[in-house]
C-alpha atoms as a PDB file:
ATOM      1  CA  UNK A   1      58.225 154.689  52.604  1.00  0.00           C
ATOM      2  CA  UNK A   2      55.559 156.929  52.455  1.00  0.00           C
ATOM      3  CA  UNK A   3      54.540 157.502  49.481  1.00  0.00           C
ATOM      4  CA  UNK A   4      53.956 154.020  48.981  1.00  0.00           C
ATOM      5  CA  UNK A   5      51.723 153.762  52.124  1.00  0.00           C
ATOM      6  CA  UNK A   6      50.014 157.056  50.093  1.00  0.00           C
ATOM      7  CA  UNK A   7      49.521 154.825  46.653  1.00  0.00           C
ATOM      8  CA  UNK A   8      48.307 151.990  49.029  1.00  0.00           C
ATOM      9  CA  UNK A   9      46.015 153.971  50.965  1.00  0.00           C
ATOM     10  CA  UNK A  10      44.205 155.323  47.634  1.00  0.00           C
ATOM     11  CA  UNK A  11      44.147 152.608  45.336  1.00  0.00           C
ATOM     12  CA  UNK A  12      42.306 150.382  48.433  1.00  0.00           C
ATOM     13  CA  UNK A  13      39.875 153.682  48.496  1.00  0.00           C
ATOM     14  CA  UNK A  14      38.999 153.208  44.714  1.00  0.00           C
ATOM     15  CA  UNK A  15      39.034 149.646  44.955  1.00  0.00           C
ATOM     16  CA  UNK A  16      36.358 149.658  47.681  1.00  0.00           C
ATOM     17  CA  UNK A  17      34.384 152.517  46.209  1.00  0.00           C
ATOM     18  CA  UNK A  18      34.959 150.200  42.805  1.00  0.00           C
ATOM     19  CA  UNK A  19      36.052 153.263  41.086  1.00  0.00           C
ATOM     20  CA  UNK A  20      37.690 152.260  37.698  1.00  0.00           C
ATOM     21  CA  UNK A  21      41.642 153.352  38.598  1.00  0.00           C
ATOM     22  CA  UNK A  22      44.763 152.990  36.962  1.00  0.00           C
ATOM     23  CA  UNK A  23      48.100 153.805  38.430  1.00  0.00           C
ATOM     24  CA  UNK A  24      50.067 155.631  36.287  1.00  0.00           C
ATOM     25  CA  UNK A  25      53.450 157.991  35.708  1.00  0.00           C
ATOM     26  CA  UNK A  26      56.362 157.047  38.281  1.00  0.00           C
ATOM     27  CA  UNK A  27      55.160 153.921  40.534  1.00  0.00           C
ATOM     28  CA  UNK A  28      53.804 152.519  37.379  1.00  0.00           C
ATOM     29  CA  UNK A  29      57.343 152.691  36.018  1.00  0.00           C
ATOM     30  CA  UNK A  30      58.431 151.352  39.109  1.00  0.00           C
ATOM     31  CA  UNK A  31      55.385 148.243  39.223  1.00  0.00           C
ATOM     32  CA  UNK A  32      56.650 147.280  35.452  1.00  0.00           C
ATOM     33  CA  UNK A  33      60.867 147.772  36.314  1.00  0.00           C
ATOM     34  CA  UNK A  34      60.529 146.002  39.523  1.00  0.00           C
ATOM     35  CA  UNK A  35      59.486 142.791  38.045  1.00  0.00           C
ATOM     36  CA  UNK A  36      62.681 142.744  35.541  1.00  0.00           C
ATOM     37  CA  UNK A  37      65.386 144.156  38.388  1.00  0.00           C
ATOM     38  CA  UNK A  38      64.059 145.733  41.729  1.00  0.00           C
ATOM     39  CA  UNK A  39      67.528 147.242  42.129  1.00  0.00           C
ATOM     40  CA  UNK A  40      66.539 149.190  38.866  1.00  0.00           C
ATOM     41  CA  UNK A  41      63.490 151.259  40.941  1.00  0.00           C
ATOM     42  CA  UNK A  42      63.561 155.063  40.875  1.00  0.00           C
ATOM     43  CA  UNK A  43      61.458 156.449  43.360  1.00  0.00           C
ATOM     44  CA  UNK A  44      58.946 159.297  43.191  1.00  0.00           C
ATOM     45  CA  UNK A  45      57.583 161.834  45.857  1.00  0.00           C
ATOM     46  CA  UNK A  46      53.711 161.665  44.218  1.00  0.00           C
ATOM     47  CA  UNK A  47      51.570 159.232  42.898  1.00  0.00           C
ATOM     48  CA  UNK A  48      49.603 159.858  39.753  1.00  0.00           C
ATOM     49  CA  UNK A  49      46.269 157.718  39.288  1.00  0.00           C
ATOM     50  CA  UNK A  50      44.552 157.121  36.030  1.00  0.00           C
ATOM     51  CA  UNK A  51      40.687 157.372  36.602  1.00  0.00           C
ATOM     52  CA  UNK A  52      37.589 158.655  34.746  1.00  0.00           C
ATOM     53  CA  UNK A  53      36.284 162.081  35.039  1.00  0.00           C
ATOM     54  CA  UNK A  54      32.780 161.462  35.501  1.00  0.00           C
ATOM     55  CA  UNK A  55      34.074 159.783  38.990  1.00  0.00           C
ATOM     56  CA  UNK A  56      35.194 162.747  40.330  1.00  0.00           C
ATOM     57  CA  UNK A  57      32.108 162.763  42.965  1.00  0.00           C
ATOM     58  CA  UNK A  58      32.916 159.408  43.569  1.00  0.00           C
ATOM     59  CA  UNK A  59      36.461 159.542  44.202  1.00  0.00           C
ATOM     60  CA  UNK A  60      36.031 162.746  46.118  1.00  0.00           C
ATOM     61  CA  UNK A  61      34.231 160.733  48.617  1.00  0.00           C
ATOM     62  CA  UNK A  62      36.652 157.914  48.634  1.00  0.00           C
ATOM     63  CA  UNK A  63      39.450 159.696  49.348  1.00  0.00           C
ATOM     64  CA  UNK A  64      38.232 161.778  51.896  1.00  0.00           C
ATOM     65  CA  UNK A  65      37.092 158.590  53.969  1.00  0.00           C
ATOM     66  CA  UNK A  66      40.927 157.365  53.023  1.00  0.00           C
ATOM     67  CA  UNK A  67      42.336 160.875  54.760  1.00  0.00           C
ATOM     68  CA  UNK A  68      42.712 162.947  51.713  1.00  0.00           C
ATOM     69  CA  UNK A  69      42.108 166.585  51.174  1.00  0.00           C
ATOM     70  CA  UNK A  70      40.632 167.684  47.972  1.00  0.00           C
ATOM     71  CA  UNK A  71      42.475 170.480  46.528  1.00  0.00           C
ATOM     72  CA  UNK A  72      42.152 171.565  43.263  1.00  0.00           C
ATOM     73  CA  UNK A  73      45.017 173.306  41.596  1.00  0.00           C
ATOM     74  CA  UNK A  74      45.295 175.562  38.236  1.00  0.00           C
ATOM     75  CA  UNK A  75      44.220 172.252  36.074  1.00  0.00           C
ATOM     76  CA  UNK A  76      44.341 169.839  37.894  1.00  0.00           C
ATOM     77  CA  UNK A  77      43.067 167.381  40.665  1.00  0.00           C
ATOM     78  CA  UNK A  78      45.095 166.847  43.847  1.00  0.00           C
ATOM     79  CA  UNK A  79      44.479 164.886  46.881  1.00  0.00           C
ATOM     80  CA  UNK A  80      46.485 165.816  50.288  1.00  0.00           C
ATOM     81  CA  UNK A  81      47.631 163.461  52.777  1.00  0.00           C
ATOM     82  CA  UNK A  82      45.440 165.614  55.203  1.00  0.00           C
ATOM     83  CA  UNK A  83      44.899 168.918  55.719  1.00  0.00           C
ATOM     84  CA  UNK A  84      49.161 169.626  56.161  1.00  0.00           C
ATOM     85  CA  UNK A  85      49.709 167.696  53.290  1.00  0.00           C
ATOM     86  CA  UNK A  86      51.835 168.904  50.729  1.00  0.00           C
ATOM     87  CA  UNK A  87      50.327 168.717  46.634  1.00  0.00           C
ATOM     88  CA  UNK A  88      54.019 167.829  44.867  1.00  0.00           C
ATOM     89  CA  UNK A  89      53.392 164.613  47.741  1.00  0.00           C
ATOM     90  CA  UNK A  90      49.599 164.071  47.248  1.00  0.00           C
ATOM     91  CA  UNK A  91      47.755 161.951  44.429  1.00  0.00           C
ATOM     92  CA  UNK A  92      47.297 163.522  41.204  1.00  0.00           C
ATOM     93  CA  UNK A  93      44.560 162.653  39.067  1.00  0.00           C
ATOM     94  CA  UNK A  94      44.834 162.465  35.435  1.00  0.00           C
ATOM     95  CA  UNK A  95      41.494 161.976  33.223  1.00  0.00           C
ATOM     96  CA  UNK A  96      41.109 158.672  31.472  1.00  0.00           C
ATOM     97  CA  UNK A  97      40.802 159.543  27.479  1.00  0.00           C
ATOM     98  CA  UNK A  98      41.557 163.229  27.563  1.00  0.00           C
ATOM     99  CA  UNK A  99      44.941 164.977  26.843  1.00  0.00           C
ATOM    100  CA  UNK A 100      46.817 166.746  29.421  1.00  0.00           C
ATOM    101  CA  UNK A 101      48.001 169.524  27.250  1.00  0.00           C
ATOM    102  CA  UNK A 102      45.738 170.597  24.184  1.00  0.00           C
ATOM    103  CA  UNK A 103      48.908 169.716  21.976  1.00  0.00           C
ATOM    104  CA  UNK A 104      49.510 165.901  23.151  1.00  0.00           C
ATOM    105  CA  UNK A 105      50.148 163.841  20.531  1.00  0.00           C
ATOM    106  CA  UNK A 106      47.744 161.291  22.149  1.00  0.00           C
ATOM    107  CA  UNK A 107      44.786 161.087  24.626  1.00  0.00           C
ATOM    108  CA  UNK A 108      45.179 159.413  27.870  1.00  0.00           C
ATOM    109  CA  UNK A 109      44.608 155.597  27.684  1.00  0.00           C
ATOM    110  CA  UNK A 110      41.278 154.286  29.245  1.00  0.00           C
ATOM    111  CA  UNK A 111      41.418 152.827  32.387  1.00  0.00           C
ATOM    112  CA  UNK A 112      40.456 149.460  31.435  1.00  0.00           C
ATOM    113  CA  UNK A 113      43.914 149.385  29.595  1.00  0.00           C
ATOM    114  CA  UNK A 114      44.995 148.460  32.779  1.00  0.00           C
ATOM    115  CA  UNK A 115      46.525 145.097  34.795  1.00  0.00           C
ATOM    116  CA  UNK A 116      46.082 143.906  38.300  1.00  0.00           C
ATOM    117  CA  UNK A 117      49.572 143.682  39.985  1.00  0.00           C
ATOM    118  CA  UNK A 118      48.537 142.440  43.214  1.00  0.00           C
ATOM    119  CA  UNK A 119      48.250 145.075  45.570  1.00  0.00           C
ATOM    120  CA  UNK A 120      46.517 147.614  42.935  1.00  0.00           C
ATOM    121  CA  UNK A 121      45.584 148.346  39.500  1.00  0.00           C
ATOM    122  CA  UNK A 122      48.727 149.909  37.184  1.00  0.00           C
ATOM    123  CA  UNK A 123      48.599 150.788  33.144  1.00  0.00           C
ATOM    124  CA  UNK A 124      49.396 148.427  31.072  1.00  0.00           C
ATOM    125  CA  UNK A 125      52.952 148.435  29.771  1.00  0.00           C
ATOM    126  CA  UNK A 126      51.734 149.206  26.194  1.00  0.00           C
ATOM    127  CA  UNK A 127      49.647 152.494  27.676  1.00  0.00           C
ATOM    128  CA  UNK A 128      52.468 153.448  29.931  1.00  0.00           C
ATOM    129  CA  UNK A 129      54.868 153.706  27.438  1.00  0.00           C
ATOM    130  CA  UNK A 130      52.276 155.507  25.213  1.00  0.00           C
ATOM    131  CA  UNK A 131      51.667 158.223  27.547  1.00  0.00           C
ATOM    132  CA  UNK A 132      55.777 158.594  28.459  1.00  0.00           C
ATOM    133  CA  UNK A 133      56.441 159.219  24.936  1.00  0.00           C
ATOM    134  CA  UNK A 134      53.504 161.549  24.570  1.00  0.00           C
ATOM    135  CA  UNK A 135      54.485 163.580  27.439  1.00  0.00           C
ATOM    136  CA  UNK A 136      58.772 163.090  26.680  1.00  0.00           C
ATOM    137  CA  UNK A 137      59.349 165.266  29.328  1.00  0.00           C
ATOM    138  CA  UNK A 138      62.980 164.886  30.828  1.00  0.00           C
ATOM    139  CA  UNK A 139      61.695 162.803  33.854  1.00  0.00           C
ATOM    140  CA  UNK A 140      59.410 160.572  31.065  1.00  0.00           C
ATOM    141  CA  UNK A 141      62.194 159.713  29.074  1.00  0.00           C
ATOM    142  CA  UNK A 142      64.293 158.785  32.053  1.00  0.00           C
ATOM    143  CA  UNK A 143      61.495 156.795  32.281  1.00  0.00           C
ATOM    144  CA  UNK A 144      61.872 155.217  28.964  1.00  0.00           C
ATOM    145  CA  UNK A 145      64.997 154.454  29.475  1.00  0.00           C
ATOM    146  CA  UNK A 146      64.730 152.672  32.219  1.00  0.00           C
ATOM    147  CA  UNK A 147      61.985 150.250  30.863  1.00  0.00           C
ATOM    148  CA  UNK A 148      64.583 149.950  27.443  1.00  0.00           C
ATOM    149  CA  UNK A 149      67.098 149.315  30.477  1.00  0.00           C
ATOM    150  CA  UNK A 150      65.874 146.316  32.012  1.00  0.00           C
ATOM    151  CA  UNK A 151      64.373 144.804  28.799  1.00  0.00           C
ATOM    152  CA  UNK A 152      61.025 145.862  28.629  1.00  0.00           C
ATOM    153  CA  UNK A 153      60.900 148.254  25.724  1.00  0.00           C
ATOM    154  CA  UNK A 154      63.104 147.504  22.692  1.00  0.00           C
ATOM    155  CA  UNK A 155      63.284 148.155  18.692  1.00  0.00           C
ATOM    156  CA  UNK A 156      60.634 145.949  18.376  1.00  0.00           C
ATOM    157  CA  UNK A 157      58.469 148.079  19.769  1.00  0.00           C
ATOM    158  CA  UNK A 158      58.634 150.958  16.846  1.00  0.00           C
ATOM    159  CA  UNK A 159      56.360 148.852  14.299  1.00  0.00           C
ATOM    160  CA  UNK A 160      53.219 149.009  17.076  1.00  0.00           C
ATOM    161  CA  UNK A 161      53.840 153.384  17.905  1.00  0.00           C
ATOM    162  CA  UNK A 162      52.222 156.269  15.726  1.00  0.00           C
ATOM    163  CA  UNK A 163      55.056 157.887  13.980  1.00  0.00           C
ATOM    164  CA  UNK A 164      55.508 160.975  16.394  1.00  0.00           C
ATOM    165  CA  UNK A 165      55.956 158.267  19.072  1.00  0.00           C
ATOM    166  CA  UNK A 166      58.464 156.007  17.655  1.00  0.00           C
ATOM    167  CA  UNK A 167      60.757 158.760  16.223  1.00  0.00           C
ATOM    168  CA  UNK A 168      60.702 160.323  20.000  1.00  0.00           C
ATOM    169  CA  UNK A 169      61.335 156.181  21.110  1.00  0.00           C
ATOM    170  CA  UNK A 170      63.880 155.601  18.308  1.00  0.00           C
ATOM    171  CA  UNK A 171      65.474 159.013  19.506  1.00  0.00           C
ATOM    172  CA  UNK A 172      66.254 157.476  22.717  1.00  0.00           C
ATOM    173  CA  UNK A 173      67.083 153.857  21.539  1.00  0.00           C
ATOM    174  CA  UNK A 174      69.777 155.380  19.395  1.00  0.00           C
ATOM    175  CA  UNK A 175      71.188 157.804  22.233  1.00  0.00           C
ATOM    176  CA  UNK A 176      70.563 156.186  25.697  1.00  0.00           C
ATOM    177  CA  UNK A 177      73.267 158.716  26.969  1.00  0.00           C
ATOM    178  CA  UNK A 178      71.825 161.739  25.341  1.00  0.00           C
END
């Protein structure tokens, strides 16, 4: 699959360069579902990393040994798989500690909030389901419910959240269907 070989290509780029990293939105859903029921996967075109702004340079250079194109969209960081490459297919940085939207509820977890599943670095579960809630897009709380699927994220879990958070996790607890 090739986004895969993208999101293995990248992370071993950062992990040379030893550029903190986190992988984050979709494959990190997929890292943390996977180990309860790989049946329960949902694949993703793109692969969002977690990483530090002040690496920028850094990971600029990385990537572009690793075959990536810089390009660098209306707020945003993307890296092309080449020069043909397509940005809803390349890696999309998101900034460690920052908020995506001025509004968030919550800033972006820090990359050390992260684990080491063997081939690469992915947010921890706690951060993951942080930023999901914070985002609750459609596509984040399919998200959701997929980790309250295969056991991951339960009622137990409201106790730990900010309020905003757990009513938007409680919301989906109570409706799964919606």
């Amino acid at each position: 699959m090739k986004v895969q070989e993208r999101l293995l290509r990248a992370t071993s780029a950062l992990r040379i360069a030893n550029i903190p990293y986190a992988v984050v939105g979709g494959n990190a859903v997929a890292s943390w579902v996977g180990r309860r029921d790989p049946g329960a996967i949902r694949h993703t075109r793109d692969v969002d990393i977690l990483v530090n702004r002040g690496d920028v340079s850094a990971i600029k250079d990385a990537m572009s040994g690793a075959g990536f194109v810089h390009w660098n969209g209306p707020g945003f960081d993307v890296f092309r798989d080449g020069p043909e490459g397509l940005p809803s297919e390349g890696i999309h940085l998101l900034f460690a500690n920052e908020r995506v939207f001025g509004d968030d509820a919550a800033l972006q977890p820090d990359t050390s909030e992260s684990v080491d599943m063997q081939e690469f670095r992915v947010v921890s579960l706690e951060a993951l389901v942080r930023m999901k809630l914070t985002a609750f897009r459609r596509k984040d709380q399919v998200h959701v419910l997929d980790m309250i699927g295969v056991g991951l994220v339960d009622a137990t879990w409201l106790a730990n959240l900010p309020p905003s958070l757990a009513a938007r996790l409680k919301e989906l607890l109570d409706d799964p269907h919606g």
